[in-house]
C-alpha atoms as a PDB file:
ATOM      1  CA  UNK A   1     228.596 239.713 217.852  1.00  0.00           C
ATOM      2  CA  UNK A   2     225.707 238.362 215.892  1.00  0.00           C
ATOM      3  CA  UNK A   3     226.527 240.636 212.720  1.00  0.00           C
ATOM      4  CA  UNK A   4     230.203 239.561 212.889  1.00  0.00           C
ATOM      5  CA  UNK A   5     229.221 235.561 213.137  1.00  0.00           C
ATOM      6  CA  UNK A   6     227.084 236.408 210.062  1.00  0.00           C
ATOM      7  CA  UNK A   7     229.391 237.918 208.424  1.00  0.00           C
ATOM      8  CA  UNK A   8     232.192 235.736 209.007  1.00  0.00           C
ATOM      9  CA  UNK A   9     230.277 232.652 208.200  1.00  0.00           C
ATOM     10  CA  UNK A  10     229.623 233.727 204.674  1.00  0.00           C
ATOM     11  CA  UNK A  11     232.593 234.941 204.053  1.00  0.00           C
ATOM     12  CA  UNK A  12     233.837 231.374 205.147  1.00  0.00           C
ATOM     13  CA  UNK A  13     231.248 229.737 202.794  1.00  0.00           C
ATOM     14  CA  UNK A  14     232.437 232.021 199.629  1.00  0.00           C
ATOM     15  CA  UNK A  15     236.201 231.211 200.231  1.00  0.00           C
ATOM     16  CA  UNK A  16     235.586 227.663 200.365  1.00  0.00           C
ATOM     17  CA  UNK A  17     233.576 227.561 197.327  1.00  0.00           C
ATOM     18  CA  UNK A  18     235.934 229.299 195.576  1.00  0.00           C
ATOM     19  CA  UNK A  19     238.542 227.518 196.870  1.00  0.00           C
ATOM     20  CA  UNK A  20     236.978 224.402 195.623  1.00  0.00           C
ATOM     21  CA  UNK A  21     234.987 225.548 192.099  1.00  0.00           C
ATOM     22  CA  UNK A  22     238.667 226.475 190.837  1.00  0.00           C
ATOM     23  CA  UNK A  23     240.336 223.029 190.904  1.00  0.00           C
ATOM     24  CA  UNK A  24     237.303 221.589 190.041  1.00  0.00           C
ATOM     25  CA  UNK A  25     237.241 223.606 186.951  1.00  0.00           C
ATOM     26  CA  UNK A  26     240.995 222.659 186.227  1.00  0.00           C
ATOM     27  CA  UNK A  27     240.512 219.173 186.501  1.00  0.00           C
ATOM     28  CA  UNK A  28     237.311 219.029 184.373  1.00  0.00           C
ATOM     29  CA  UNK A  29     239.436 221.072 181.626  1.00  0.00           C
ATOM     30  CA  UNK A  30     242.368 218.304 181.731  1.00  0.00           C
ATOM     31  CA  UNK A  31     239.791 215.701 181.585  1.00  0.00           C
ATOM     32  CA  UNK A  32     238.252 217.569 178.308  1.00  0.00           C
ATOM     33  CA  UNK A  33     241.482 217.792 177.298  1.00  0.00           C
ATOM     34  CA  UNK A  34     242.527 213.790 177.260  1.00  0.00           C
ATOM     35  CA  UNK A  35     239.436 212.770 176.331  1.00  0.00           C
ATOM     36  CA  UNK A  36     238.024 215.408 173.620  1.00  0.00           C
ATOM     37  CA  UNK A  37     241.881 216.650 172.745  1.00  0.00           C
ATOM     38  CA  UNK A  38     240.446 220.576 173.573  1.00  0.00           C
ATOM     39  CA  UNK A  39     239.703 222.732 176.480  1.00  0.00           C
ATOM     40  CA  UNK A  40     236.163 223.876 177.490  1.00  0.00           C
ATOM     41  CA  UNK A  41     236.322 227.414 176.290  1.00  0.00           C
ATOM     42  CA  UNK A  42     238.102 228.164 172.950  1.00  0.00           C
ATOM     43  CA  UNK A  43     241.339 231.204 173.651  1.00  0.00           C
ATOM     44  CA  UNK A  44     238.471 233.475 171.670  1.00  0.00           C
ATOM     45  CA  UNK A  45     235.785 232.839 174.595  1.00  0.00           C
ATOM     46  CA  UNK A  46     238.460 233.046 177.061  1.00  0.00           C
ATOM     47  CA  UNK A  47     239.797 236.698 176.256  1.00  0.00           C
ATOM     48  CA  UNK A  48     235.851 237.481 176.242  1.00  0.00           C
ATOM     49  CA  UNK A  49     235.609 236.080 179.458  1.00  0.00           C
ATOM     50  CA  UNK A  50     238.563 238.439 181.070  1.00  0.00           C
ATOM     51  CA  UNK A  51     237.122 241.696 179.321  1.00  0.00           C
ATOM     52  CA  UNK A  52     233.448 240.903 180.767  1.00  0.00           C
ATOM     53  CA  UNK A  53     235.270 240.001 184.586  1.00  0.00           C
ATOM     54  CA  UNK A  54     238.016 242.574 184.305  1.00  0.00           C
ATOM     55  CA  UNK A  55     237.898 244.945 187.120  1.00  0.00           C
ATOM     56  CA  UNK A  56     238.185 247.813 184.560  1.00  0.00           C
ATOM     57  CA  UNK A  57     234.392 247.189 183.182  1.00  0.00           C
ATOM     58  CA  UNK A  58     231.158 247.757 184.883  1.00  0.00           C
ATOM     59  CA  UNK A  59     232.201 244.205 186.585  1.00  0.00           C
ATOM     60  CA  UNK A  60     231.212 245.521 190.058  1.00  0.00           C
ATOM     61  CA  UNK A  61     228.090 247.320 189.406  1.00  0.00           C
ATOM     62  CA  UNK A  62     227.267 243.738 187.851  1.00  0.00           C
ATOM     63  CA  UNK A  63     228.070 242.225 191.322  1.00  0.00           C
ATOM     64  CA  UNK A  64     226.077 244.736 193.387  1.00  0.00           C
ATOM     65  CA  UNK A  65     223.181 244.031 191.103  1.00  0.00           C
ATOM     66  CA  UNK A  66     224.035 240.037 192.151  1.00  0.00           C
ATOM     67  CA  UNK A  67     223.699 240.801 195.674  1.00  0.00           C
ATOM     68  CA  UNK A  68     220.195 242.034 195.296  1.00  0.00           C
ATOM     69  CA  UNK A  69     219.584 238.815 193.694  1.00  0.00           C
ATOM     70  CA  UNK A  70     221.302 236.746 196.567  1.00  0.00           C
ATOM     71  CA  UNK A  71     218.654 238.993 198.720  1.00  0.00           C
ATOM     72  CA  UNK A  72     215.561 237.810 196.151  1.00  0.00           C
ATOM     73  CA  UNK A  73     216.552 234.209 196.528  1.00  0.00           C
ATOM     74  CA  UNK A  74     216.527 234.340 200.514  1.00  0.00           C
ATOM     75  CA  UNK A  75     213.386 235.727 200.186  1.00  0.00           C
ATOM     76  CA  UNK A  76     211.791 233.138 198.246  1.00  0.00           C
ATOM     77  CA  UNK A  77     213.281 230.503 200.526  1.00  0.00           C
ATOM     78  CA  UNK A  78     211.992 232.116 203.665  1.00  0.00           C
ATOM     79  CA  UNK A  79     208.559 232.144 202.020  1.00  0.00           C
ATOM     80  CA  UNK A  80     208.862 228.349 200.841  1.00  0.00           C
ATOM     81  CA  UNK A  81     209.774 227.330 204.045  1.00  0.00           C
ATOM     82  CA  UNK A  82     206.697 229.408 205.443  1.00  0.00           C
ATOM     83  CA  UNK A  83     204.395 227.864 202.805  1.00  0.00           C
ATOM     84  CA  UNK A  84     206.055 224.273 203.752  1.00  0.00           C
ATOM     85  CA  UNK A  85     205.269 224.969 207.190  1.00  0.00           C
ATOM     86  CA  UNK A  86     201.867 226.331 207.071  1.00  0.00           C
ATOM     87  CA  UNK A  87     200.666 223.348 205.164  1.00  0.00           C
ATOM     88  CA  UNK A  88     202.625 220.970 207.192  1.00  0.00           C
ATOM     89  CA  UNK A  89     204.088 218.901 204.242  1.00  0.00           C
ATOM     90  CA  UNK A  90     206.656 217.495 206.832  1.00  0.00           C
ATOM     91  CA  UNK A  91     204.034 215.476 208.781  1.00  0.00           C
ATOM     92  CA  UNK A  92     202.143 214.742 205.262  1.00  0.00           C
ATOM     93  CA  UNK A  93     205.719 213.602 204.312  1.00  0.00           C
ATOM     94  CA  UNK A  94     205.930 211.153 207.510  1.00  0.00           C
ATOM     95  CA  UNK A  95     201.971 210.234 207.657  1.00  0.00           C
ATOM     96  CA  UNK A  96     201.225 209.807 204.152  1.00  0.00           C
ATOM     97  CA  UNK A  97     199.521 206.033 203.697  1.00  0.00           C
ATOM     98  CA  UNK A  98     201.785 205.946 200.452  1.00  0.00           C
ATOM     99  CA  UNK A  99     204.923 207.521 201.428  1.00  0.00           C
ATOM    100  CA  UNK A 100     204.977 204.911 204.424  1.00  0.00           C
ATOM    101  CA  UNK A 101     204.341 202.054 202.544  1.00  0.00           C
ATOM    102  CA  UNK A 102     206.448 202.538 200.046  1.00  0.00           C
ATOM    103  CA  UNK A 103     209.446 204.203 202.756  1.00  0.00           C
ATOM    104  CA  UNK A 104     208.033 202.381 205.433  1.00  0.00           C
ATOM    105  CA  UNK A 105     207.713 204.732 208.612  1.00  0.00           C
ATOM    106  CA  UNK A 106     211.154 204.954 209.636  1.00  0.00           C
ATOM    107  CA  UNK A 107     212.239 206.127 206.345  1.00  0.00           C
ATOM    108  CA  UNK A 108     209.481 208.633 205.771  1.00  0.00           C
ATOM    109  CA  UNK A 109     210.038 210.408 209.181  1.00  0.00           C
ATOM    110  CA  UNK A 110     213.724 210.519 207.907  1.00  0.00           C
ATOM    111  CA  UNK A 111     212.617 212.232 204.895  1.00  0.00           C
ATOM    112  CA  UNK A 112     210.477 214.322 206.745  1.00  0.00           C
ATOM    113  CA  UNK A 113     212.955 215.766 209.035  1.00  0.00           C
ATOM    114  CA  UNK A 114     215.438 216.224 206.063  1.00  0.00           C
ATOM    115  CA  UNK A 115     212.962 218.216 204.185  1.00  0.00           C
ATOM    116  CA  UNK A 116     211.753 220.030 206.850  1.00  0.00           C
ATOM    117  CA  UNK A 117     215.661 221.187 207.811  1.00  0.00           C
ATOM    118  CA  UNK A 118     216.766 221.889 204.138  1.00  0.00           C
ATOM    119  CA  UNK A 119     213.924 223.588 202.106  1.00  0.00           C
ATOM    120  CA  UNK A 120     214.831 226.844 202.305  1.00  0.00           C
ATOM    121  CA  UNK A 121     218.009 226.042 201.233  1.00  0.00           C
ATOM    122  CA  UNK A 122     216.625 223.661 197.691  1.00  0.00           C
ATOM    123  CA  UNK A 123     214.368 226.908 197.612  1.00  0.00           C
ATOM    124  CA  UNK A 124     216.956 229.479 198.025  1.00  0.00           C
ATOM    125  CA  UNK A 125     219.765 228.091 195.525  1.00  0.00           C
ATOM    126  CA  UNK A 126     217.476 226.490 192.919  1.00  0.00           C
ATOM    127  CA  UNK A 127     215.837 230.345 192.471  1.00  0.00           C
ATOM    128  CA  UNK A 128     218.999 231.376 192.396  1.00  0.00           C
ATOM    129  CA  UNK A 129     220.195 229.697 189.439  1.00  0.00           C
ATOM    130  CA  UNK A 130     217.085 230.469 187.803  1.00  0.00           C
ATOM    131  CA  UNK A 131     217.528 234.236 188.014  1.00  0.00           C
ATOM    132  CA  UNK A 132     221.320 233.824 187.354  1.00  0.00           C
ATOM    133  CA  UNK A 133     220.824 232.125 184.074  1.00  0.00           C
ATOM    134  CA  UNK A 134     217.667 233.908 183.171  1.00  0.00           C
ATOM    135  CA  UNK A 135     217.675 237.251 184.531  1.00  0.00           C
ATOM    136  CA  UNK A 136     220.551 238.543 182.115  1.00  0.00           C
ATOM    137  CA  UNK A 137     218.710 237.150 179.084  1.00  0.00           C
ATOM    138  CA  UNK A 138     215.161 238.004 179.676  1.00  0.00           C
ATOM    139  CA  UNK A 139     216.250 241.759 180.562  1.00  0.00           C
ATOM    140  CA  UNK A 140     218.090 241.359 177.457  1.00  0.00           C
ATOM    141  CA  UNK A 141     215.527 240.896 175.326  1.00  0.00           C
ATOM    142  CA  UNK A 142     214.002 243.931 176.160  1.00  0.00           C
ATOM    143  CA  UNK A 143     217.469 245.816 175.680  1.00  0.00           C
ATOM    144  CA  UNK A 144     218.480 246.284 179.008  1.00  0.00           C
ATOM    145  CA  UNK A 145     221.547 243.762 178.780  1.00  0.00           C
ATOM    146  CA  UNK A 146     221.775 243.085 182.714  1.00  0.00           C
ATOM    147  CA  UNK A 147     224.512 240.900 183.850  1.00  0.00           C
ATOM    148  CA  UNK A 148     224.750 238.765 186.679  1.00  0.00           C
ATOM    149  CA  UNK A 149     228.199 238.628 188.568  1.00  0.00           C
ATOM    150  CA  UNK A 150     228.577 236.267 191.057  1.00  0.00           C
ATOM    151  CA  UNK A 151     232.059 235.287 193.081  1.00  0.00           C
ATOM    152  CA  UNK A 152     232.157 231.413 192.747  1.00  0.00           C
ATOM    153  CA  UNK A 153     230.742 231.723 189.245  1.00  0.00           C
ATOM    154  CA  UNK A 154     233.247 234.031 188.310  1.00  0.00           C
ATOM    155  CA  UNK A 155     236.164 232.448 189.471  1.00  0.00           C
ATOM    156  CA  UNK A 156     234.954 229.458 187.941  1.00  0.00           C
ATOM    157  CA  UNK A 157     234.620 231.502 184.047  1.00  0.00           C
ATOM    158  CA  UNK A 158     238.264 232.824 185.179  1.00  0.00           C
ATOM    159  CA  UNK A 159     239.840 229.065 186.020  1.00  0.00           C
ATOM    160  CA  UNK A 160     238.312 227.970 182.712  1.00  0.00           C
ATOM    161  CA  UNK A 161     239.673 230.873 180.957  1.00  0.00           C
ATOM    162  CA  UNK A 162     243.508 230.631 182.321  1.00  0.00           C
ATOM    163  CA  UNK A 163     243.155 226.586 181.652  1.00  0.00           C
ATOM    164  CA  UNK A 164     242.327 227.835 177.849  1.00  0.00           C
ATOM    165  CA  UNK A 165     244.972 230.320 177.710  1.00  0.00           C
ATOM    166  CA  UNK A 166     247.537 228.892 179.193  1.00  0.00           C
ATOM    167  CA  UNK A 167     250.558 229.982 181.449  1.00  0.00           C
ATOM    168  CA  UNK A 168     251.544 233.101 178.988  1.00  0.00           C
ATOM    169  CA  UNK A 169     247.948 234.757 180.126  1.00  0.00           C
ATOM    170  CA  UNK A 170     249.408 235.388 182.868  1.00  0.00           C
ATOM    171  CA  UNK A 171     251.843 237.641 181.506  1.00  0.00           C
ATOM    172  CA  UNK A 172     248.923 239.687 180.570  1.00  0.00           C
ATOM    173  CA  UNK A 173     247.661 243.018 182.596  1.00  0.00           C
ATOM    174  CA  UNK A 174     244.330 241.972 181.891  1.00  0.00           C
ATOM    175  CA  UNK A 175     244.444 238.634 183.619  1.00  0.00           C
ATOM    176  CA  UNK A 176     245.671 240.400 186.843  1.00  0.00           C
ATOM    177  CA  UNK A 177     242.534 243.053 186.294  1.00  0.00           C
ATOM    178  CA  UNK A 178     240.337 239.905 186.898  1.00  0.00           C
ATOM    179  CA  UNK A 179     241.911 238.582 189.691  1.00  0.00           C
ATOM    180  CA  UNK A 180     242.082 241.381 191.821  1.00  0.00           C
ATOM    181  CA  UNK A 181     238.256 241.952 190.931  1.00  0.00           C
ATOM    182  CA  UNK A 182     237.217 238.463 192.196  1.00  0.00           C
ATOM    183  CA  UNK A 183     237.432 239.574 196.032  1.00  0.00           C
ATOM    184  CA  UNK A 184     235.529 242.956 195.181  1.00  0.00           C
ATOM    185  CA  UNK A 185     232.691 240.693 193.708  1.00  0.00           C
ATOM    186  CA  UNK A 186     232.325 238.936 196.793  1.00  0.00           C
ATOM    187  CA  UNK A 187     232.592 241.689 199.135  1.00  0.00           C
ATOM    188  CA  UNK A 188     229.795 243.437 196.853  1.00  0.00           C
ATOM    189  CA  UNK A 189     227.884 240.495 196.645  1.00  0.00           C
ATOM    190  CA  UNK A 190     227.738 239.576 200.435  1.00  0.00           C
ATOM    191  CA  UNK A 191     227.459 243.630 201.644  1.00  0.00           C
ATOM    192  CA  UNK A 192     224.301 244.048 199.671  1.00  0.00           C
ATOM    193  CA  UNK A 193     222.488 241.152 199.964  1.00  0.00           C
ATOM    194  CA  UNK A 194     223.257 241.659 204.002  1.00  0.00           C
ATOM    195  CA  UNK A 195     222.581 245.511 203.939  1.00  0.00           C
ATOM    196  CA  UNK A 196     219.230 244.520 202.017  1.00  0.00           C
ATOM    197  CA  UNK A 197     218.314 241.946 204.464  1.00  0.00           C
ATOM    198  CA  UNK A 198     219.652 243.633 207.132  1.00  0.00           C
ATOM    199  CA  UNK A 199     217.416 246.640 206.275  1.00  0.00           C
ATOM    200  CA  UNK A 200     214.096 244.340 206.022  1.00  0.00           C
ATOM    201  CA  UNK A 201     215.111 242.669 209.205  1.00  0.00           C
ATOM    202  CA  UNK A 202     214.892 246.082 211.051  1.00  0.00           C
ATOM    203  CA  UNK A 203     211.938 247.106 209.393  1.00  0.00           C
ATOM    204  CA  UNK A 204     210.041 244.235 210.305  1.00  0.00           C
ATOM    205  CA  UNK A 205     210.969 244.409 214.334  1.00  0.00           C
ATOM    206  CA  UNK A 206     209.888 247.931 213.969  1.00  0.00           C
ATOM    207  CA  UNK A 207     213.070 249.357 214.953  1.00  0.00           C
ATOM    208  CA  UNK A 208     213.078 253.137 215.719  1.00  0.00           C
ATOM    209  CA  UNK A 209     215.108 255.160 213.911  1.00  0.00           C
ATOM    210  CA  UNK A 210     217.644 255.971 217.729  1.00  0.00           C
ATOM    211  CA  UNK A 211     217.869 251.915 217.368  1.00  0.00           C
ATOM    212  CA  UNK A 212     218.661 251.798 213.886  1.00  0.00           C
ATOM    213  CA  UNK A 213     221.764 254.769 214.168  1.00  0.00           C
ATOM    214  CA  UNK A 214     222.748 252.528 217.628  1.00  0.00           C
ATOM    215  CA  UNK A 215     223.529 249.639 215.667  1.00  0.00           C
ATOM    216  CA  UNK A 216     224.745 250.928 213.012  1.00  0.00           C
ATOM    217  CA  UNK A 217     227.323 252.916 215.045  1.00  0.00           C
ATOM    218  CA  UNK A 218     227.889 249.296 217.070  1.00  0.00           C
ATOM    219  CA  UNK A 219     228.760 247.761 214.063  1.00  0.00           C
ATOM    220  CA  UNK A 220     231.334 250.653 212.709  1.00  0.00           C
ATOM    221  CA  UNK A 221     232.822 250.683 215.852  1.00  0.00           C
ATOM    222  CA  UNK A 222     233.308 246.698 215.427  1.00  0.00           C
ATOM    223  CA  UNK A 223     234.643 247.437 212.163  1.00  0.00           C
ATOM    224  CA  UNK A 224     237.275 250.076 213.674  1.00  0.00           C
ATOM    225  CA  UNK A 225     238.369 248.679 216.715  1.00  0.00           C
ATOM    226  CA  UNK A 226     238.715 244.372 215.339  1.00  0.00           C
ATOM    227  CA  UNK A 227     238.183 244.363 211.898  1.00  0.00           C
ATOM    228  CA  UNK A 228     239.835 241.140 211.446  1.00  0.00           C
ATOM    229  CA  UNK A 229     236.591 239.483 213.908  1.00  0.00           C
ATOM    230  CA  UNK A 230     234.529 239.877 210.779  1.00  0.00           C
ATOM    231  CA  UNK A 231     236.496 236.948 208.637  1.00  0.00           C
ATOM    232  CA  UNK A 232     238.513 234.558 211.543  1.00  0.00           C
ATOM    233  CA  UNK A 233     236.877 234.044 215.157  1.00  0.00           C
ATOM    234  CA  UNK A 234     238.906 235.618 217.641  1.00  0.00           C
END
């Protein structure tokens, strides 16, 4: 049950950001459009788009890759919120002399509790964008040309490029390629960052090997028998 309300709540999170990066994207291209009288990709960056997200490319070894990052960036935010923690910054937060007079002590426990709730998550999405915009260029430089491909970013590069292309792209094969590869980067994303994590989890209860086959064998029966469990509650 735990493994399914895992899974289904980030599958939940990566439909609703889709759901909202793509209109978002739409309405910031009409607004480029009235205001700068162009779109926010030229047609020439938007059929480069579609032949680096097409789902006839290496677009899902590129999203595997991603979901080892995903698994990097939790682990930097579980080790943020361990270093926050071990040097108690939330009570410096609420006892410093010059947070409270400046906050006043109401105000500084406030900040102190929000901190103390959401560091891991500043910790795990601002590393995140690091290595997503810097990852794929620094490897680059040294000729290895990794690419990063994440869900919500991609079907954010895909709204931009149909807003540039118009209602013809659709008419294209090419456009459908990417669309039906925008679930497959999700699932990839999600099952390795979980199968990574998942893996370090067990490790680090020391979970015998009999354990391990157990719940794996739990989990593909799960998978079998109510498949549907894993994305709506039941």
């Amino acid at each position: 049950n735990e493994v399914t309300h895992l899974v289904r709540s980030q599958v939940a999170a990566v439909f609703g950001n889709v759901l909202m990066v793509v209109p978002a994207v739409l309405l910031v291209n009409v607004l480029m459009v009235l205001v700068a009288g162009r779109p926010m990709i030229s047609p020439k960056e938007a059929m480069h788009v579609l032949h680096t997200l097409t789902l006839l490319g290496p677009t899902l070894m590129w999203a595997a890759f991603t979901g080892m990052i995903l698994f990097a960036s939790s682990m930097i935010a579980g080790w943020f919120e361990n270093w926050f923690v071990l040097h108690r910054l939330d009570s410096a937060i609420r006892y410093n002399p010059r947070f409270t007079r400046v906050l006043g002590t109401e105000r500084a426990g406030r900040y102190s509790n929000f901190m103390r709730e959401n560091v891991s998550g500043f910790a795990s999405n601002i590393s995140l964008g690091f290595m997503l915009g810097l990852i794929p260029a620094f490897t680059g430089f040294f000729g290895l040309e990794l690419e990063a491909r994440h869900v919500t970013l991609s079907a954010g590069q895909l709204a931009a490029a149909g807003a540039a292309l118009g209602l013809d792209a659709f008419r294209q094969p090419l456009v459908w390629w990417c669309i039906a590869a925008i679930p497959l980067i999700g699932a990839l994303n999600l099952s390795v960052s979980f199968y990574c994590a998942f893996r370090l989890a067990l490790q680090a209860h020391n979970v015998s090997g009999i354990d391990r086959a157990r719940i794996s064998s739990a989990i593909w029966a799960r998978w079998r028998s109510a498949p549907s469990s894993f994305f709506v509650p039941q």
